[in-house]
N, C-alpha and C. Protein backbone atom coordinates (compact mmCIF):
# COMPACT_ATOMS: atom_id res chain seq x y z
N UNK A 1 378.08 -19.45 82.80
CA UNK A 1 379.10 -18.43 83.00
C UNK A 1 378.89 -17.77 84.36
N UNK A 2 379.66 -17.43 85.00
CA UNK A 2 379.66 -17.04 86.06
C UNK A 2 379.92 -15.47 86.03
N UNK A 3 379.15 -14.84 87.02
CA UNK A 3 378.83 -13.25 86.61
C UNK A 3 380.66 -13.01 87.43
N UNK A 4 380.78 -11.66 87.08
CA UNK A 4 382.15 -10.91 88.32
C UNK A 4 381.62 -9.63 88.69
N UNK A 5 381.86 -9.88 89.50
CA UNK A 5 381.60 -8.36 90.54
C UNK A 5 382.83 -7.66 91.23
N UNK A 6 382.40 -6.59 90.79
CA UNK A 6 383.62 -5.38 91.05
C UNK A 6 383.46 -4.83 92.62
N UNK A 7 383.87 -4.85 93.28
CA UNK A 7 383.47 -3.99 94.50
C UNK A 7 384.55 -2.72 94.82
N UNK A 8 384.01 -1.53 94.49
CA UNK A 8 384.82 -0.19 94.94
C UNK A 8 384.87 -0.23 96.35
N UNK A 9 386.00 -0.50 96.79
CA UNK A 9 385.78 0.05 98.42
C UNK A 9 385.72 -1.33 99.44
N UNK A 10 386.61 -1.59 100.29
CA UNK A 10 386.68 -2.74 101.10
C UNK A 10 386.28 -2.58 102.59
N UNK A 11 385.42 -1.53 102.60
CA UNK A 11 385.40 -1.00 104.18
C UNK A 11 384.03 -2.14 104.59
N UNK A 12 383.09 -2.39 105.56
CA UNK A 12 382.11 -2.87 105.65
C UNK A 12 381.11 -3.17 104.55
N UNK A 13 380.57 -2.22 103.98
CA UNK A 13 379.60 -2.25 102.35
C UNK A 13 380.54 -3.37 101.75
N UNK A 14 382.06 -3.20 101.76
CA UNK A 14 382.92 -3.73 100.23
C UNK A 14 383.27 -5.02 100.96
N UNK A 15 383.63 -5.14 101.99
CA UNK A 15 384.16 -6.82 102.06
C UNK A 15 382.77 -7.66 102.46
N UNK A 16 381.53 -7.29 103.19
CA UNK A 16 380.59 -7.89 103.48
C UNK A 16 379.48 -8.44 102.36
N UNK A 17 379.67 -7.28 101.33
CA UNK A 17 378.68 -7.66 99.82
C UNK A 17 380.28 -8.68 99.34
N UNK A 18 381.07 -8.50 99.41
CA UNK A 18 381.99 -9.83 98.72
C UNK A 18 381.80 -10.82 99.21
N UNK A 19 381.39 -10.94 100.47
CA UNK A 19 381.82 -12.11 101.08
C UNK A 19 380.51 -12.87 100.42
N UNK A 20 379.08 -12.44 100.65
CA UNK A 20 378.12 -12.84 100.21
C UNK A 20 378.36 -12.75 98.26
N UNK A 21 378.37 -12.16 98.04
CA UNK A 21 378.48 -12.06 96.27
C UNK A 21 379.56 -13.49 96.07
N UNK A 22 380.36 -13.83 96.89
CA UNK A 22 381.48 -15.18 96.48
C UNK A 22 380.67 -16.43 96.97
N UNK A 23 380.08 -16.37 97.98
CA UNK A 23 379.00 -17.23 98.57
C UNK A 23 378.25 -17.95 97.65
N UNK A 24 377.80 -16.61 96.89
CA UNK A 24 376.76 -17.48 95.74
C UNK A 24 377.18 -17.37 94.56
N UNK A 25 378.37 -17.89 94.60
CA UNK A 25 379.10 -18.24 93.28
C UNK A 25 379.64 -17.14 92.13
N UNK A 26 379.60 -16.04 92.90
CA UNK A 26 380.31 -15.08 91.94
C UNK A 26 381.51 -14.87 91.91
N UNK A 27 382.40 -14.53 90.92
CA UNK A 27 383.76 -14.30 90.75
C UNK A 27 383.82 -12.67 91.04
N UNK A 28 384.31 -12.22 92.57
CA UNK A 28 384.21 -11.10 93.00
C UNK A 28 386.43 -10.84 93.40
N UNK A 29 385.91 -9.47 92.86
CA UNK A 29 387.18 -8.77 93.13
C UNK A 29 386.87 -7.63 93.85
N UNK A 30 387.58 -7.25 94.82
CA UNK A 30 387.74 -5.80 95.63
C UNK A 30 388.88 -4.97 95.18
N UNK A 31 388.51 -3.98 95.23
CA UNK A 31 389.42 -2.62 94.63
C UNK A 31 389.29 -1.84 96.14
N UNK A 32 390.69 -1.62 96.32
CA UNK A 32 390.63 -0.85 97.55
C UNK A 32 391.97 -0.12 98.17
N UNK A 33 391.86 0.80 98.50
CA UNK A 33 393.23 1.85 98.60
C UNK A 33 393.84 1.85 99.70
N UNK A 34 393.04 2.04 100.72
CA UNK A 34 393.64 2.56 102.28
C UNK A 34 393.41 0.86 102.66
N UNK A 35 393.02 -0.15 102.62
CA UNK A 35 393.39 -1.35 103.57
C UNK A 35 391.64 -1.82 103.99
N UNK A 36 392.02 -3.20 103.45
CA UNK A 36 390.26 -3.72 103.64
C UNK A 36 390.16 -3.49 104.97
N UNK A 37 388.42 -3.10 105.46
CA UNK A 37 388.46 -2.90 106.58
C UNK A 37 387.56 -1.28 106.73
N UNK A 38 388.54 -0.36 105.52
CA UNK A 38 388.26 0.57 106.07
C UNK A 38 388.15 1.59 106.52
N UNK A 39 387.95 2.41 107.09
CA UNK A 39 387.58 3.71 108.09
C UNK A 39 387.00 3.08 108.89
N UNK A 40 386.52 2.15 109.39
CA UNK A 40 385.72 1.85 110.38
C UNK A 40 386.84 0.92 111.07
N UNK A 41 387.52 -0.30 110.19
CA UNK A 41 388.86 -0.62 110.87
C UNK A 41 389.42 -0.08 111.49
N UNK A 42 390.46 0.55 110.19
CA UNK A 42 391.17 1.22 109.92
C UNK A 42 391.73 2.75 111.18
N UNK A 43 391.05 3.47 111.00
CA UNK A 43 390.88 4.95 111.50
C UNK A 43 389.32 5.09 112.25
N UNK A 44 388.49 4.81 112.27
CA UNK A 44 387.41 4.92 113.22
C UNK A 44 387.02 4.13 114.17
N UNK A 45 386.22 3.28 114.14
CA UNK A 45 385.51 2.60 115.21
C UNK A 45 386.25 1.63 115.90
N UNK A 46 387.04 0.62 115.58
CA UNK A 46 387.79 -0.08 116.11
C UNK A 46 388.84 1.20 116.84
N UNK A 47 389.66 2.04 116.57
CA UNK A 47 391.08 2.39 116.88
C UNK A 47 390.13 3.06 118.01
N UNK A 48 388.52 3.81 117.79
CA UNK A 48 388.47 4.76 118.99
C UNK A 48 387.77 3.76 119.84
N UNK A 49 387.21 2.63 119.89
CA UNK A 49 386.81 2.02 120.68
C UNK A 49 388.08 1.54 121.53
N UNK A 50 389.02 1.01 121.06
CA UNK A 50 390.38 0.90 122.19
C UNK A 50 390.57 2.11 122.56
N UNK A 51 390.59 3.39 122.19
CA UNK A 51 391.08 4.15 122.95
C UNK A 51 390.12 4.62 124.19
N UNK A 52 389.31 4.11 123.72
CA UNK A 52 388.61 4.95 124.87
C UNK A 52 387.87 3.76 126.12
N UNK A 53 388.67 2.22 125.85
CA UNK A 53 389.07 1.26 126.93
C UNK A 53 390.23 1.40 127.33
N UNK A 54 390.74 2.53 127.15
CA UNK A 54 392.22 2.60 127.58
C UNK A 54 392.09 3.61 128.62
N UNK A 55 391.19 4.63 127.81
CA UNK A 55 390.47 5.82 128.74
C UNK A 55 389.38 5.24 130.28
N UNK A 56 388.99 4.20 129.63
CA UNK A 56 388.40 3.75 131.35
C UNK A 56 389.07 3.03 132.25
N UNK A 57 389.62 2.70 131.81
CA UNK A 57 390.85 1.91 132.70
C UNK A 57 391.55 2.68 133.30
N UNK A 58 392.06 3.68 133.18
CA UNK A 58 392.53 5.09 133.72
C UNK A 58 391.95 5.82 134.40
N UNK A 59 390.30 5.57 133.84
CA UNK A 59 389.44 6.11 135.16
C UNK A 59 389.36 5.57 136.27
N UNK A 60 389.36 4.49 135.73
CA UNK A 60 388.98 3.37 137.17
C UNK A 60 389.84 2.97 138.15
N UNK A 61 391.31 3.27 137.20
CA UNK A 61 392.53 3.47 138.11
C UNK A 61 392.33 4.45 139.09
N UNK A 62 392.00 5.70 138.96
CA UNK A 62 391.80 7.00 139.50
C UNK A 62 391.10 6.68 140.83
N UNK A 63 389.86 5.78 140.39
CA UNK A 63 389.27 6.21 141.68
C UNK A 63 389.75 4.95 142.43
N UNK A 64 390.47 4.45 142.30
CA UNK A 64 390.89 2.68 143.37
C UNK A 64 390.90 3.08 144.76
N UNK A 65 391.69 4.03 145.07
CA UNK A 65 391.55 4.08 146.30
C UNK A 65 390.53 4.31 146.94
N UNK A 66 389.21 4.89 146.38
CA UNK A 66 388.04 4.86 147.42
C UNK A 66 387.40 3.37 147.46
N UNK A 67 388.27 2.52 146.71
CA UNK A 67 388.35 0.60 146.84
C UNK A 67 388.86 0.26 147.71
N UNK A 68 390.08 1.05 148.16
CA UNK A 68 390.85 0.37 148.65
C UNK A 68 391.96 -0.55 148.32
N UNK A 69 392.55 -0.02 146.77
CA UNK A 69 393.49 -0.41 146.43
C UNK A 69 394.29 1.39 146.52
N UNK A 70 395.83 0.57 146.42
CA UNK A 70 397.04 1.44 146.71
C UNK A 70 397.71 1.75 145.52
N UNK A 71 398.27 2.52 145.09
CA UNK A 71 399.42 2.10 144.33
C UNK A 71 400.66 2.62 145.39
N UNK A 72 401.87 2.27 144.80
CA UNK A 72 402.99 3.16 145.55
C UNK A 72 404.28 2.68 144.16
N UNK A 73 405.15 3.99 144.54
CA UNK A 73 405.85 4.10 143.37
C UNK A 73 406.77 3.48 144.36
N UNK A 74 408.22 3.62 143.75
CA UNK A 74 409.31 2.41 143.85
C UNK A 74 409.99 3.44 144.91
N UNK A 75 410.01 4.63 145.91
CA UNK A 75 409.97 4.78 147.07
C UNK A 75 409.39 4.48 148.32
N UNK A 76 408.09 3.86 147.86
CA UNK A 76 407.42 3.66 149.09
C UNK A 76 406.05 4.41 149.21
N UNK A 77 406.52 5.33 148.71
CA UNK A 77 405.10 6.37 148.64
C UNK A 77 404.26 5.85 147.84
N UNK A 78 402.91 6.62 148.44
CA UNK A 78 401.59 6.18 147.72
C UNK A 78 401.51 6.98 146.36
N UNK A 79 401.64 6.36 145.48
CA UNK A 79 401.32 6.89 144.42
C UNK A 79 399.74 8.15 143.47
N UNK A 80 400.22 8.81 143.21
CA UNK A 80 399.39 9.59 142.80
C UNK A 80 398.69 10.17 141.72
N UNK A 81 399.50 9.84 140.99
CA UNK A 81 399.48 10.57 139.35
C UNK A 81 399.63 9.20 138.39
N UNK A 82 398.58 9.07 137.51
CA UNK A 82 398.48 8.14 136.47
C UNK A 82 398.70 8.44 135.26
N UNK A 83 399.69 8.21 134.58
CA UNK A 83 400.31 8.96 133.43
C UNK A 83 399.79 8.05 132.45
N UNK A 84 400.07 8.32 130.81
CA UNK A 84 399.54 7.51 130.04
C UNK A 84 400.96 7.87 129.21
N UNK A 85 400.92 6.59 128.25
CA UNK A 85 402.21 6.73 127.49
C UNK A 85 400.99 7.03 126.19
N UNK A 86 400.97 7.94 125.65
CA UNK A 86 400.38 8.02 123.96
C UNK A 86 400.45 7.20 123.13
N UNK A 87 401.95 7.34 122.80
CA UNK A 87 402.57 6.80 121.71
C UNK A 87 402.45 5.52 122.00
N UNK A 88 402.64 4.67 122.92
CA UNK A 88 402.50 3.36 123.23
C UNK A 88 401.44 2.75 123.00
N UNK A 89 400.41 3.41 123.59
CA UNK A 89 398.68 3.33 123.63
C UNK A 89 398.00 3.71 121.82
N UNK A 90 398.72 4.65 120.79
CA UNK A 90 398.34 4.60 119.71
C UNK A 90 398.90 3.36 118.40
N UNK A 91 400.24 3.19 118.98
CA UNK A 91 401.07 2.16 118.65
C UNK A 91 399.87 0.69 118.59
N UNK A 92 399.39 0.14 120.09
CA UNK A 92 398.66 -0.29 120.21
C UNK A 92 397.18 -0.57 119.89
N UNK A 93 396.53 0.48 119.41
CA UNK A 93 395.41 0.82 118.42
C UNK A 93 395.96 0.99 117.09
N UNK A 94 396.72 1.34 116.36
CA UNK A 94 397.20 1.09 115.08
C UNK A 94 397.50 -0.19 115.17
N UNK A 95 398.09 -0.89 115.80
CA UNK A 95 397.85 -2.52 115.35
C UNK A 95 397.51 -3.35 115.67
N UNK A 96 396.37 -3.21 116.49
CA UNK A 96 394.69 -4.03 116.61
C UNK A 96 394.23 -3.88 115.07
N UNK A 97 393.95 -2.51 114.76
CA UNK A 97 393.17 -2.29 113.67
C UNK A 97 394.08 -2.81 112.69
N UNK A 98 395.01 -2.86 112.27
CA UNK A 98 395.67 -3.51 110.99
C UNK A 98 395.85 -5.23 111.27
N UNK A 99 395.80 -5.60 112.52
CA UNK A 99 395.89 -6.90 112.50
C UNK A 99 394.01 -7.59 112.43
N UNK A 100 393.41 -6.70 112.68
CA UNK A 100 391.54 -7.06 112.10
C UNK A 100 391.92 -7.05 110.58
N UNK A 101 392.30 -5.77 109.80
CA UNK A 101 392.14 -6.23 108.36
C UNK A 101 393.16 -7.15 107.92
N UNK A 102 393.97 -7.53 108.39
CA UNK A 102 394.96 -8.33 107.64
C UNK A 102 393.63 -9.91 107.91
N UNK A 103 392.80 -9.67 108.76
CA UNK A 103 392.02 -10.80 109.17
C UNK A 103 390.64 -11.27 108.45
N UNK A 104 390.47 -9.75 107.87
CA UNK A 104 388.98 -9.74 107.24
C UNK A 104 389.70 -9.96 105.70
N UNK A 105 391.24 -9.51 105.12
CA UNK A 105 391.35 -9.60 103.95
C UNK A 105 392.06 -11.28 103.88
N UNK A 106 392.39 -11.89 105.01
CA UNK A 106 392.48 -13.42 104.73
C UNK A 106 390.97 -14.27 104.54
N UNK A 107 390.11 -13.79 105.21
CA UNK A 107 389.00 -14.34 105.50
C UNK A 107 388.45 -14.03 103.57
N UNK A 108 388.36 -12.83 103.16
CA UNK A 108 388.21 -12.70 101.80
C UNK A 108 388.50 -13.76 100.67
N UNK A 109 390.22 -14.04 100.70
CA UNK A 109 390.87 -14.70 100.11
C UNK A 109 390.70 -16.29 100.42
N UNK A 110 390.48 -16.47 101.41
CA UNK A 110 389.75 -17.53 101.97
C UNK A 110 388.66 -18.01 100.47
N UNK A 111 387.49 -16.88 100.72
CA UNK A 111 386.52 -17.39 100.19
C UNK A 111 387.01 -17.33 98.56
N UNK A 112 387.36 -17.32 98.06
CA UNK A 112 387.96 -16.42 96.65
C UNK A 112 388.02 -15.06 96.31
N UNK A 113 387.83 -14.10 97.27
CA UNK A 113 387.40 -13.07 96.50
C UNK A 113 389.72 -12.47 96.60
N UNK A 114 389.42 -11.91 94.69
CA UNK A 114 390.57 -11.13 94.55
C UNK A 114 390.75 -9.52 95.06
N UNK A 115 391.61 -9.46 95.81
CA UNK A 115 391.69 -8.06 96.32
C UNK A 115 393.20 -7.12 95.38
N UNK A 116 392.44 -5.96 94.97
CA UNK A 116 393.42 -5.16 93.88
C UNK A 116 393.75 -3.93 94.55
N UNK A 117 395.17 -3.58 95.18
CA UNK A 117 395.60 -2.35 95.36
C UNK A 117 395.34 -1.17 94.55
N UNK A 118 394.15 0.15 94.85
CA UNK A 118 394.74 0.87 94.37
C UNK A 118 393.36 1.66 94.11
N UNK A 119 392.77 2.29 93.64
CA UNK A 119 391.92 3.73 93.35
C UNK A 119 390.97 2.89 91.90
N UNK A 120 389.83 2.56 92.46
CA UNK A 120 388.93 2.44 91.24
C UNK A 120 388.43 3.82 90.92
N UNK A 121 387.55 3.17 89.13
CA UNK A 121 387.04 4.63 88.71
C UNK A 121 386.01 3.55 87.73
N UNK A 122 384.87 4.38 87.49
CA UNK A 122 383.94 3.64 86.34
C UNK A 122 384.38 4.48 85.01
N UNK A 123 384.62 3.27 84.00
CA UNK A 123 385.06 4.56 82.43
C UNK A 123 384.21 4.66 81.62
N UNK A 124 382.33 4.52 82.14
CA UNK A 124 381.33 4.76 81.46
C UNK A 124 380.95 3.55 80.31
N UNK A 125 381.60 2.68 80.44
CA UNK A 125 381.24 1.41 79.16
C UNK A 125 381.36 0.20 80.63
N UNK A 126 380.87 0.42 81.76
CA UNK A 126 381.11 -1.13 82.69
C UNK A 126 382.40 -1.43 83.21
N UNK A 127 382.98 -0.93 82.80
CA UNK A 127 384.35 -1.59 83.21
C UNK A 127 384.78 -0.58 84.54
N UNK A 128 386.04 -1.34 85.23
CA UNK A 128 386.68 -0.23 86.21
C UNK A 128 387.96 -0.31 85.79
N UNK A 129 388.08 1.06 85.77
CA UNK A 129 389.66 0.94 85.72
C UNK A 129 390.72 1.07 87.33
N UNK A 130 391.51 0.76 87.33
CA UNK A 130 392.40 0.68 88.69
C UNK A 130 393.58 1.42 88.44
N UNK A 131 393.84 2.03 89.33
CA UNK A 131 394.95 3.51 89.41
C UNK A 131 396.00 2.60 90.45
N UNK A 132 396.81 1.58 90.33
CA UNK A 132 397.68 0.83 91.56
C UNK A 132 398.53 2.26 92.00
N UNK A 133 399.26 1.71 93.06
CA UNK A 133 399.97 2.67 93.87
C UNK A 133 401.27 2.72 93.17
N UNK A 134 401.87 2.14 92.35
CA UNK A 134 403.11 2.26 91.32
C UNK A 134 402.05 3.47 89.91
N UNK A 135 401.38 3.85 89.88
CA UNK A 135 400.46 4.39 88.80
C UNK A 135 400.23 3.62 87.53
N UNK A 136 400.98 2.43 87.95
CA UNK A 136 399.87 1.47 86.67
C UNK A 136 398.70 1.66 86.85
N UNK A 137 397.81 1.35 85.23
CA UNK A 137 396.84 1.15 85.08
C UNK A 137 396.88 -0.89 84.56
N UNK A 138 394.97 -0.83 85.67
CA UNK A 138 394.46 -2.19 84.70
C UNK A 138 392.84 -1.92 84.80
N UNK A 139 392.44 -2.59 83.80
CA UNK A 139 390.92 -2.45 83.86
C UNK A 139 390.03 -3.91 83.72
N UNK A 140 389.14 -3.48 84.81
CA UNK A 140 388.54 -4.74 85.17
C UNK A 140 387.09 -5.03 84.71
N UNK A 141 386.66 -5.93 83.68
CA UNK A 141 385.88 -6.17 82.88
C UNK A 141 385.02 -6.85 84.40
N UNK A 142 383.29 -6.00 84.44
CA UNK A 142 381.96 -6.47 85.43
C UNK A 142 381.02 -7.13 84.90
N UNK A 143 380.33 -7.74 85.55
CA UNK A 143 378.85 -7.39 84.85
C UNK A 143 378.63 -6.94 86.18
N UNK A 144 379.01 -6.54 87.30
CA UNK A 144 378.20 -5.77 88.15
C UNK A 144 379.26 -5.01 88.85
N UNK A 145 378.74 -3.58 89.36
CA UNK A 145 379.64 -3.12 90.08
C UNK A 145 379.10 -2.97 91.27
N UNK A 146 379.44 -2.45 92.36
CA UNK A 146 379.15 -2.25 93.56
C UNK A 146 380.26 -0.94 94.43
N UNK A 147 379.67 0.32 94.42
CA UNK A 147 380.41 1.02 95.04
C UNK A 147 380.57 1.63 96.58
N UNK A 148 381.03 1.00 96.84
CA UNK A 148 381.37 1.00 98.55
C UNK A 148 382.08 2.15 98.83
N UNK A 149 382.01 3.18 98.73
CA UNK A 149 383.39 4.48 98.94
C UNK A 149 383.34 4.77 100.32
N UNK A 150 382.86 4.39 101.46
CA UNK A 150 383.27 4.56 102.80
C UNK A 150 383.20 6.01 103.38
N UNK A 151 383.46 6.30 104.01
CA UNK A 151 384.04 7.85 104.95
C UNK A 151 385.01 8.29 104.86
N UNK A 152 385.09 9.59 104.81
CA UNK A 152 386.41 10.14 104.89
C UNK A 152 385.97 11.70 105.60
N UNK A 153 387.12 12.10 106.39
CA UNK A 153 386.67 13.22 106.95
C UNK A 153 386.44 14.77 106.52
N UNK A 154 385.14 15.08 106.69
CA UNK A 154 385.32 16.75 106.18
C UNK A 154 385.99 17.67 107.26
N UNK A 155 386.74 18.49 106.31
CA UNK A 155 387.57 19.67 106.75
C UNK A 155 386.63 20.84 106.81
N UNK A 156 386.99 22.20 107.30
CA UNK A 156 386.50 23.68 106.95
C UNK A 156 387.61 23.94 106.31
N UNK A 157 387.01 24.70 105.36
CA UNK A 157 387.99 25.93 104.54
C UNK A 157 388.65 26.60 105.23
N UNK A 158 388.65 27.10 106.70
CA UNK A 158 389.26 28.10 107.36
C UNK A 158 390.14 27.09 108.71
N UNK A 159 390.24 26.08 108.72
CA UNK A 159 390.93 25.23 109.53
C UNK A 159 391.30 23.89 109.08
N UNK A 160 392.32 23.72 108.03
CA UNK A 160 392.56 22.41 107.10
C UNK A 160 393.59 21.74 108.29
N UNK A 161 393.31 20.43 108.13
CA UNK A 161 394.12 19.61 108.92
C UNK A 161 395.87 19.84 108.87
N UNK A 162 396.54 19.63 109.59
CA UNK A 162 398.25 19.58 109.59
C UNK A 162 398.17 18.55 110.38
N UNK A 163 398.02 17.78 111.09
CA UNK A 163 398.25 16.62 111.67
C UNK A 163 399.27 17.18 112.78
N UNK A 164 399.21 18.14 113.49
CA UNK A 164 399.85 18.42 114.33
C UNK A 164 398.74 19.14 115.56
N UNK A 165 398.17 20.58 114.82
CA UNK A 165 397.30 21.40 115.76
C UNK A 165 395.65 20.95 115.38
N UNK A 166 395.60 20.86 113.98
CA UNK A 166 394.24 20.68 113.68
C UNK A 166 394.53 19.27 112.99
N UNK A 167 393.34 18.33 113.28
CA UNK A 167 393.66 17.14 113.78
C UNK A 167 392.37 16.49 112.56
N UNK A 168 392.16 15.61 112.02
CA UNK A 168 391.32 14.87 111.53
C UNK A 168 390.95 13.85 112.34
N UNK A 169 390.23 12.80 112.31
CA UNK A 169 390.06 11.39 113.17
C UNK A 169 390.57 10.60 112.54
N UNK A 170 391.54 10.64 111.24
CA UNK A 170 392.30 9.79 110.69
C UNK A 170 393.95 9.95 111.17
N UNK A 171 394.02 11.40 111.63
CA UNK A 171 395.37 11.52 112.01
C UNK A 171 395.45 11.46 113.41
N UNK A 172 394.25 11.60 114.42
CA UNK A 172 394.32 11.13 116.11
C UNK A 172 395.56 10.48 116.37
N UNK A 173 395.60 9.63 115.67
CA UNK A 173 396.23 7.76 116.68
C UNK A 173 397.64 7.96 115.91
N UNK A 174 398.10 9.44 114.95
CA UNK A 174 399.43 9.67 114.93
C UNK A 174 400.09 10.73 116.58
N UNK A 175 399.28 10.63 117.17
CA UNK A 175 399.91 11.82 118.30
C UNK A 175 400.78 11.02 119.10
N UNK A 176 401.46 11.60 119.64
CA UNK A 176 403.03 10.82 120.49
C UNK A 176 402.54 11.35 121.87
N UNK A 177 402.04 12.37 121.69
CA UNK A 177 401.77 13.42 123.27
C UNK A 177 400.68 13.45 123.57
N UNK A 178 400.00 13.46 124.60
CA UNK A 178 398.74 13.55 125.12
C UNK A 178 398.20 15.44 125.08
N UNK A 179 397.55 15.76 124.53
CA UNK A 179 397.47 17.42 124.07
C UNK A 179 397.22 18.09 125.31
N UNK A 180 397.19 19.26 125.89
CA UNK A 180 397.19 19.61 126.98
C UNK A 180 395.78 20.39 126.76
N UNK A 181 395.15 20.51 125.78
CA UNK A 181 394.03 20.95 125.91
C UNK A 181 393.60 20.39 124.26
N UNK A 182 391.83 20.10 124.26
CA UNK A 182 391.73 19.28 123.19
C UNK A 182 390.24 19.97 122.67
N UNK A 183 390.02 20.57 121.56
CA UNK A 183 388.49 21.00 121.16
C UNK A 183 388.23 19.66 119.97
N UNK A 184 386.92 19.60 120.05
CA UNK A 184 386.42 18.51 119.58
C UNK A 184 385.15 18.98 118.72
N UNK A 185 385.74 18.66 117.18
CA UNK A 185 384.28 19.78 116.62
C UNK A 185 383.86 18.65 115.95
N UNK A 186 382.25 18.18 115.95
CA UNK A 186 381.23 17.39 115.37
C UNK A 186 381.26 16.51 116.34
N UNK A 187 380.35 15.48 116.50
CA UNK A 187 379.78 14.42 117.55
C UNK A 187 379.82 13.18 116.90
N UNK A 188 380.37 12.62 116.42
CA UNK A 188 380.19 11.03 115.34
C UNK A 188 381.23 10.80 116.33
């Protein structure tokens, strides 16, 4: 008989123990809400690593002319000011990162592992139950579980996110505008 393994969570922990748990012959399923991949896909490391090759490239634009490159705008003049389009540039990091997980959840399916939309939970007898995004329920009979629950960002009580002024690192790569002034609280 072949064991099944449950994996909560598809971020790094959840698709990397699948990939190995299917390897050696287990019948593995992933349970997963926000998109295999992640926070680290998803909303962290991938989206800020492009942004902030987007950010040197802009630097490096800056200083060209002590290279000896020019720019000039479509008068003739030497150009001066390097603008950034946001929305274009987040557009662009939102779908790097969704076209990696659409890559890591083929690579999954590849190997066998079943991937289940939606909010696991343990109901204290082994099993998981699954909360899908229609609010069906199904419950998934283990002999092993594995809970991968990933990152998610902490707030303060006295400054809750709006996705407009106070900002999470999940809502960044929704901005259209480049902020005209930017505070940056924690170092990760």
């Amino acid at each position: 008989m072949t064991d099944h393994v449950v994996i909560i969570g598809g971020g790094p922990g959840g698709y990397e123990a699948a990939h190995v748990a299917a390897q050696l012959g287990a019948d593995v399923t992933v349970v997963d809400t926000d998109g295999i991949g992640g926070s680290a896909v998803l909303t962290d490391c991938v989206p800020s690593k492009t942004l902030i090759a987007t950010a040197e490239v802009m630097s490096e634009l800056a200083g060209a002319a002590e290279l000896g490159v020019n720019f000039q705008d479509l008068e003739g003049d030497a150009a001066t000011t390097i603008r950034v389009d946001l929305e274009r540039v987040n557009a662009r990091v939102k779908q790097l990162a969704s076209d990696q997980s659409s890559d890591i959840a083929r690579r999954l399916i590849r190997d066998g592992v079943k991937i289940v939309q939606g909010r696991g939970r343990l109901d204290g007898t082994g099993r998981v139950v699954v909360t899908g995004t229609d609010g069906g329920e199904q419950v998934l009979e283990a002999d092993a579980v594995l809970l991968a629950t990933g990152a998610a960002p902490r707030t303060l009580p006295t400054a809750q996110p709006d996705g407009e002024r106070i900002l999470t690192w999940e809502q960044v790569y929704d901005l259209t505008e480049k902020p005209s002034e930017l505070i940056v609280v924690g170092s990760g």
